[in-house]
Protein backbone atom coordinates (compact mmCIF):
# COMPACT_ATOMS: atom_id res chain seq x y z
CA UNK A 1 3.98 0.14 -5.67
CA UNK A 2 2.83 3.84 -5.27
CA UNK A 3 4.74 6.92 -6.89
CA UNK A 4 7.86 7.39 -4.09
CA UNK A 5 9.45 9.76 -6.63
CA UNK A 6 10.62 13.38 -5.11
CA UNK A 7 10.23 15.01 -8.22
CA UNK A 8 9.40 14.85 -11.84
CA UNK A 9 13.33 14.04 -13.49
CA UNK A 10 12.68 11.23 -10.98
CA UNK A 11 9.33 10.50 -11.59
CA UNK A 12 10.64 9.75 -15.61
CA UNK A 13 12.62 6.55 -14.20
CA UNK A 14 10.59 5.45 -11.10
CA UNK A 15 9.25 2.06 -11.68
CA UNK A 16 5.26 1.20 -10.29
CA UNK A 17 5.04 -2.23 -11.85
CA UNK A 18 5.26 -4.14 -14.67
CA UNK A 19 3.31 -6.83 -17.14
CA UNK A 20 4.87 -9.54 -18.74
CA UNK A 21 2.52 -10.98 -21.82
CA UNK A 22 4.02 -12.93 -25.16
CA UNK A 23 7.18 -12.62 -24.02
CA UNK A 24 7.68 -8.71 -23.29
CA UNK A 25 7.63 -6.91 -20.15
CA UNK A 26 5.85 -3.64 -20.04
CA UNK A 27 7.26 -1.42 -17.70
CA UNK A 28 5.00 1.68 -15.40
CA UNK A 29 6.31 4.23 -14.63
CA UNK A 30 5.43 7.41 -12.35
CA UNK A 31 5.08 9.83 -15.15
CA UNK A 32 2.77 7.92 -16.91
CA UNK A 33 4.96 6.76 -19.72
CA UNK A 34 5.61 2.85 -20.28
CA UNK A 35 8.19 1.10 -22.64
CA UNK A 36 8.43 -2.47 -23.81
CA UNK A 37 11.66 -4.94 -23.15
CA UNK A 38 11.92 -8.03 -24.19
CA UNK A 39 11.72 -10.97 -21.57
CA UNK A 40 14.13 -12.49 -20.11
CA UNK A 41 14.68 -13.73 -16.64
CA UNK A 42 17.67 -11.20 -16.54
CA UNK A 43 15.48 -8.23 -17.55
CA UNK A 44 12.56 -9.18 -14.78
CA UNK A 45 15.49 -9.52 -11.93
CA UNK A 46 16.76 -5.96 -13.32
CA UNK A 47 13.36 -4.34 -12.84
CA UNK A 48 12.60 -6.07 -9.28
CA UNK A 49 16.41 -4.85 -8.37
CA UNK A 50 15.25 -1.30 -9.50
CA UNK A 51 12.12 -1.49 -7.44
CA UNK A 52 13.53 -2.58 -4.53
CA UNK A 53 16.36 0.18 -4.73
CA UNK A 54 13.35 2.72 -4.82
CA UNK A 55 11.88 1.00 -1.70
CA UNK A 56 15.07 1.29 0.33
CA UNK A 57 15.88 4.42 -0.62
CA UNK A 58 12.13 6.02 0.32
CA UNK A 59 13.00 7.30 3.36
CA UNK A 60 12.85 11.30 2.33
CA UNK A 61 9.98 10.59 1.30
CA UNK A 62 8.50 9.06 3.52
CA UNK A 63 9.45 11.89 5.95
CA UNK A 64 7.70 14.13 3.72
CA UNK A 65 4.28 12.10 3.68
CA UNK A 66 4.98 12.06 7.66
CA UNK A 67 5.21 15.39 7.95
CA UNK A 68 2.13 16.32 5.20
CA UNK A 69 -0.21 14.28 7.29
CA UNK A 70 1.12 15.74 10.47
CA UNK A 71 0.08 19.49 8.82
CA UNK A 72 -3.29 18.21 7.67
CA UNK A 73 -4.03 17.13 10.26
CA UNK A 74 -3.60 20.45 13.04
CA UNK A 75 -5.07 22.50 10.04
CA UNK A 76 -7.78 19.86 9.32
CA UNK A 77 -8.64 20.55 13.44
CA UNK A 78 -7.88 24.37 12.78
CA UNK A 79 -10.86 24.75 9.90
CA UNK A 80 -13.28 22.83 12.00
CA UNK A 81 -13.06 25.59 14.44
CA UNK A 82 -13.06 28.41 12.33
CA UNK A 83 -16.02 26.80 10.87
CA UNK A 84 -17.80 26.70 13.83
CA UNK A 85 -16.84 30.13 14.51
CA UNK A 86 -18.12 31.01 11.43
CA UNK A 87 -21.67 29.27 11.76
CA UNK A 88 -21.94 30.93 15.36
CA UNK A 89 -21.65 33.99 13.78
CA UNK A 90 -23.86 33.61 10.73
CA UNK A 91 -26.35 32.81 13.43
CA UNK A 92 -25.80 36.24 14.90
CA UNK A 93 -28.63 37.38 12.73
CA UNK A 94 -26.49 40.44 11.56
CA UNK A 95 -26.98 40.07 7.32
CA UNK A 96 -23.53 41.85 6.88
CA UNK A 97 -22.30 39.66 9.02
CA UNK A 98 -23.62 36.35 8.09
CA UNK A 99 -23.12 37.02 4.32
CA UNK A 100 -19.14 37.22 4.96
CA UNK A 101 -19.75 34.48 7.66
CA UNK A 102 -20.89 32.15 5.01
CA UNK A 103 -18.77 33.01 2.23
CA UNK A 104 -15.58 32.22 4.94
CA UNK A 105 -17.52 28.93 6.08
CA UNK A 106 -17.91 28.00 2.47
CA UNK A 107 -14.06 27.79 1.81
CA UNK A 108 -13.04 26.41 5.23
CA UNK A 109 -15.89 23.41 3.87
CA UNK A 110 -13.40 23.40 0.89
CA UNK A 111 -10.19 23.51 2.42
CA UNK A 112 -11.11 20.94 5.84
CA UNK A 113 -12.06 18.85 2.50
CA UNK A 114 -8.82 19.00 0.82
CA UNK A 115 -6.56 18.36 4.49
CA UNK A 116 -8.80 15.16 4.77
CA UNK A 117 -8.04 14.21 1.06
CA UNK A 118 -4.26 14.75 1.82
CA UNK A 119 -4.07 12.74 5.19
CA UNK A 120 -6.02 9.81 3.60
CA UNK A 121 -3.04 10.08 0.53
CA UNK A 122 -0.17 10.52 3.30
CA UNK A 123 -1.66 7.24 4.47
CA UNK A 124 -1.69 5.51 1.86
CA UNK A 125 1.58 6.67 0.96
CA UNK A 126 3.06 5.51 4.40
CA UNK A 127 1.31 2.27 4.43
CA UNK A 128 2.36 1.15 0.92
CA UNK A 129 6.07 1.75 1.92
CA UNK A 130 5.53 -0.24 5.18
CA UNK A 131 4.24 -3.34 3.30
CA UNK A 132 6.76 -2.88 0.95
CA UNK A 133 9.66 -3.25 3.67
CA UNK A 134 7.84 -5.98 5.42
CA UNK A 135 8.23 -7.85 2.62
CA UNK A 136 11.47 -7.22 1.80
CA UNK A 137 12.27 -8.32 5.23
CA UNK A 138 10.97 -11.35 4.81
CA UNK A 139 10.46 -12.02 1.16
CA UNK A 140 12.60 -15.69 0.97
CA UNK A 141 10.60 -17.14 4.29
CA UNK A 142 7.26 -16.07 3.06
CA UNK A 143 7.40 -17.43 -0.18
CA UNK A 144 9.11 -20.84 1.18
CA UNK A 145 5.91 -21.10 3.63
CA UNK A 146 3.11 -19.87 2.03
CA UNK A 147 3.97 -23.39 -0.45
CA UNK A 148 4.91 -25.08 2.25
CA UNK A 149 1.67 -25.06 4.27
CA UNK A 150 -1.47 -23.29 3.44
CA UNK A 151 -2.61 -22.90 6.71
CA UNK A 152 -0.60 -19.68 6.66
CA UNK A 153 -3.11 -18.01 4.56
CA UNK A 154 -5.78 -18.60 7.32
CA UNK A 155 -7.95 -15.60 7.62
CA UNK A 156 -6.78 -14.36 4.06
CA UNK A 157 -9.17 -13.16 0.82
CA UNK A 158 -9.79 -15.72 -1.32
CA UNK A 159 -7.89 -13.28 -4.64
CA UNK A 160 -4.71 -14.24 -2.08
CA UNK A 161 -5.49 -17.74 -1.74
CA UNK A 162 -5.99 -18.06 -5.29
CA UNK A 163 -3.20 -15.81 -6.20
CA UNK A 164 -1.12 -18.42 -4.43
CA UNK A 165 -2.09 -21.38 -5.63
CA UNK A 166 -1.58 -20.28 -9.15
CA UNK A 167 1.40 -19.10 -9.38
CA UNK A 168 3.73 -21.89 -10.89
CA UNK A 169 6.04 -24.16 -8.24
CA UNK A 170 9.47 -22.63 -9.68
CA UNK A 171 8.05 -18.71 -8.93
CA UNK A 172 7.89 -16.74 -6.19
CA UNK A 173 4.27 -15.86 -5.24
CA UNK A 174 5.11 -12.39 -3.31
CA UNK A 175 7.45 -9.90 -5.10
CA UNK A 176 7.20 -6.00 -5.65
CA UNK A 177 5.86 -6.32 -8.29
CA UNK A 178 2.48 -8.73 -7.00
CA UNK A 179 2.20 -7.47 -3.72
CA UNK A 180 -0.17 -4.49 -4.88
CA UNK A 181 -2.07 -6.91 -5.17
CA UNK A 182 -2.73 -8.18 -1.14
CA UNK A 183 -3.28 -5.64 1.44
CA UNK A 184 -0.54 -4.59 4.09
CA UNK A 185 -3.32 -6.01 6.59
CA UNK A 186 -3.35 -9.26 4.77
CA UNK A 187 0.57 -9.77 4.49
CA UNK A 188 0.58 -8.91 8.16
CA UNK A 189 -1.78 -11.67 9.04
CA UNK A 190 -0.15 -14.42 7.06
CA UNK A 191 3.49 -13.44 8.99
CA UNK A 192 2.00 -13.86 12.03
CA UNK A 193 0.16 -17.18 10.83
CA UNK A 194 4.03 -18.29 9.70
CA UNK A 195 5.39 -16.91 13.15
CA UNK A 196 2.69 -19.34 14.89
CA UNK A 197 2.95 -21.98 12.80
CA UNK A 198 6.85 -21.95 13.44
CA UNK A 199 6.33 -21.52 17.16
CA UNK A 200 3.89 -24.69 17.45
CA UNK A 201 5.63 -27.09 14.43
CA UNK A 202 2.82 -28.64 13.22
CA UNK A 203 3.15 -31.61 11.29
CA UNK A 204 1.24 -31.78 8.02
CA UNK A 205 2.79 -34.01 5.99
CA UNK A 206 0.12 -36.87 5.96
CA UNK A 207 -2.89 -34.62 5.45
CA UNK A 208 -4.32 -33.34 2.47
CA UNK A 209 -5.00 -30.01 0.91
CA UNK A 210 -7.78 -30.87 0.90
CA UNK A 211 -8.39 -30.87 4.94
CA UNK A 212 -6.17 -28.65 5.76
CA UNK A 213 -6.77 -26.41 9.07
CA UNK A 214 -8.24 -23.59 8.57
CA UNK A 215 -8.51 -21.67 11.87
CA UNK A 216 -10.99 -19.62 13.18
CA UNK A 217 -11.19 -16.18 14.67
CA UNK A 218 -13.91 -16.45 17.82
């Protein structure tokens, strides 16, 4: 997941992810440190506990990325037309004029630059928490169906599909910790393929893998 943290003391203990390789669990966190635990099933359920505590408890700052992008954006609109105010006037043909014309047009380049920089992060920011929920919401279902029926990963990318079909029977595909790895447009899509799928109930029982339906957008 992306940095939530509200501060650096917070920052020291906020989780991003984790690796687990020859039986040790590297934990991220926001301040760029990591530490290795041993692992244990106990430990990994600790840190996915941890994560999903910082996901639940995002809300401040989420209101913060809300309102940054919000600010960006009316003085993102407000350089554009001081900029154009500015080019107007270095057009005057007036050399005292256009010299401080272009100097001011230089930094509202710079600083439209930086409020596009900071809406794009807001985004981000906002979306990452939003797939995060939506899978929280409906972690247990999406992990029972995307086994269940592969037909739910219609319209998918093909890192998903495999994703899925390698994880091992007895784990969950989808957790905090692997969903950095799908989109928030690509969990969407395979929540509405289970919300269809439930809504028709489709029998596949007697078909193969192998021919399995994959649908098609017209």
């Amino acid at each position: 997941m992306k940095d939530y943290s509200l501060n650096l003391e917070d920052s020291k203990t906020f989780v991003l992810n984790y690796t687990v390789k020859d039986n040790q669990i590297t934990v991220n966190l926001a301040n760029g440190e990591n530490y290795v635990i041993p692992y244990t099933a106990e430990n990994e359920v600790k840190l996915l506990k941890r994560m999903k505590t910082q996901v639940l408890q995002s809300d401040e700052f989420m209101s913060k990325q809300e309102k940054r992008f919000s600010k960006s954006w009316k003085l993102a609109i407000w350089g554009v037309s001081m900029l154009a105010l500015n080019v107007i006037a270095s057009a005057s043909g007036i050399s005292a004029v256009s010299i401080v014309s272009g100097m001011w047009a230089s930094w509202f380049v710079f600083d439209i630059g930086y409020r596009i920089y900071s809406m794009i992060d807001s985004k981000r920011n906002i979306k990452d928490i939003n797939k995060n929920k939506m899978l929280l919401n409906n972690e247990e279902r999406l992990n029972e169906k995307v086994k269940e029926n592969h037909n739910v990963l219609a319209h998918t990318d093909e890192k998903t599909k495999k994703m899925v079909h390698s994880t091992p029977v007895d784990q969950p595909v989808f957790t905090l910790n692997s969903i950095d790895k799908i989109k928030y447009e690509e969990l969407k899509q395979i929540l509405e393929n289970i919300d269809r799928e439930e809504e028709f109930g489709f029998d596949y029982s007697s078909e193969s893998d192998e021919k399995s339906l994959v649908l098609k957008k017209k």
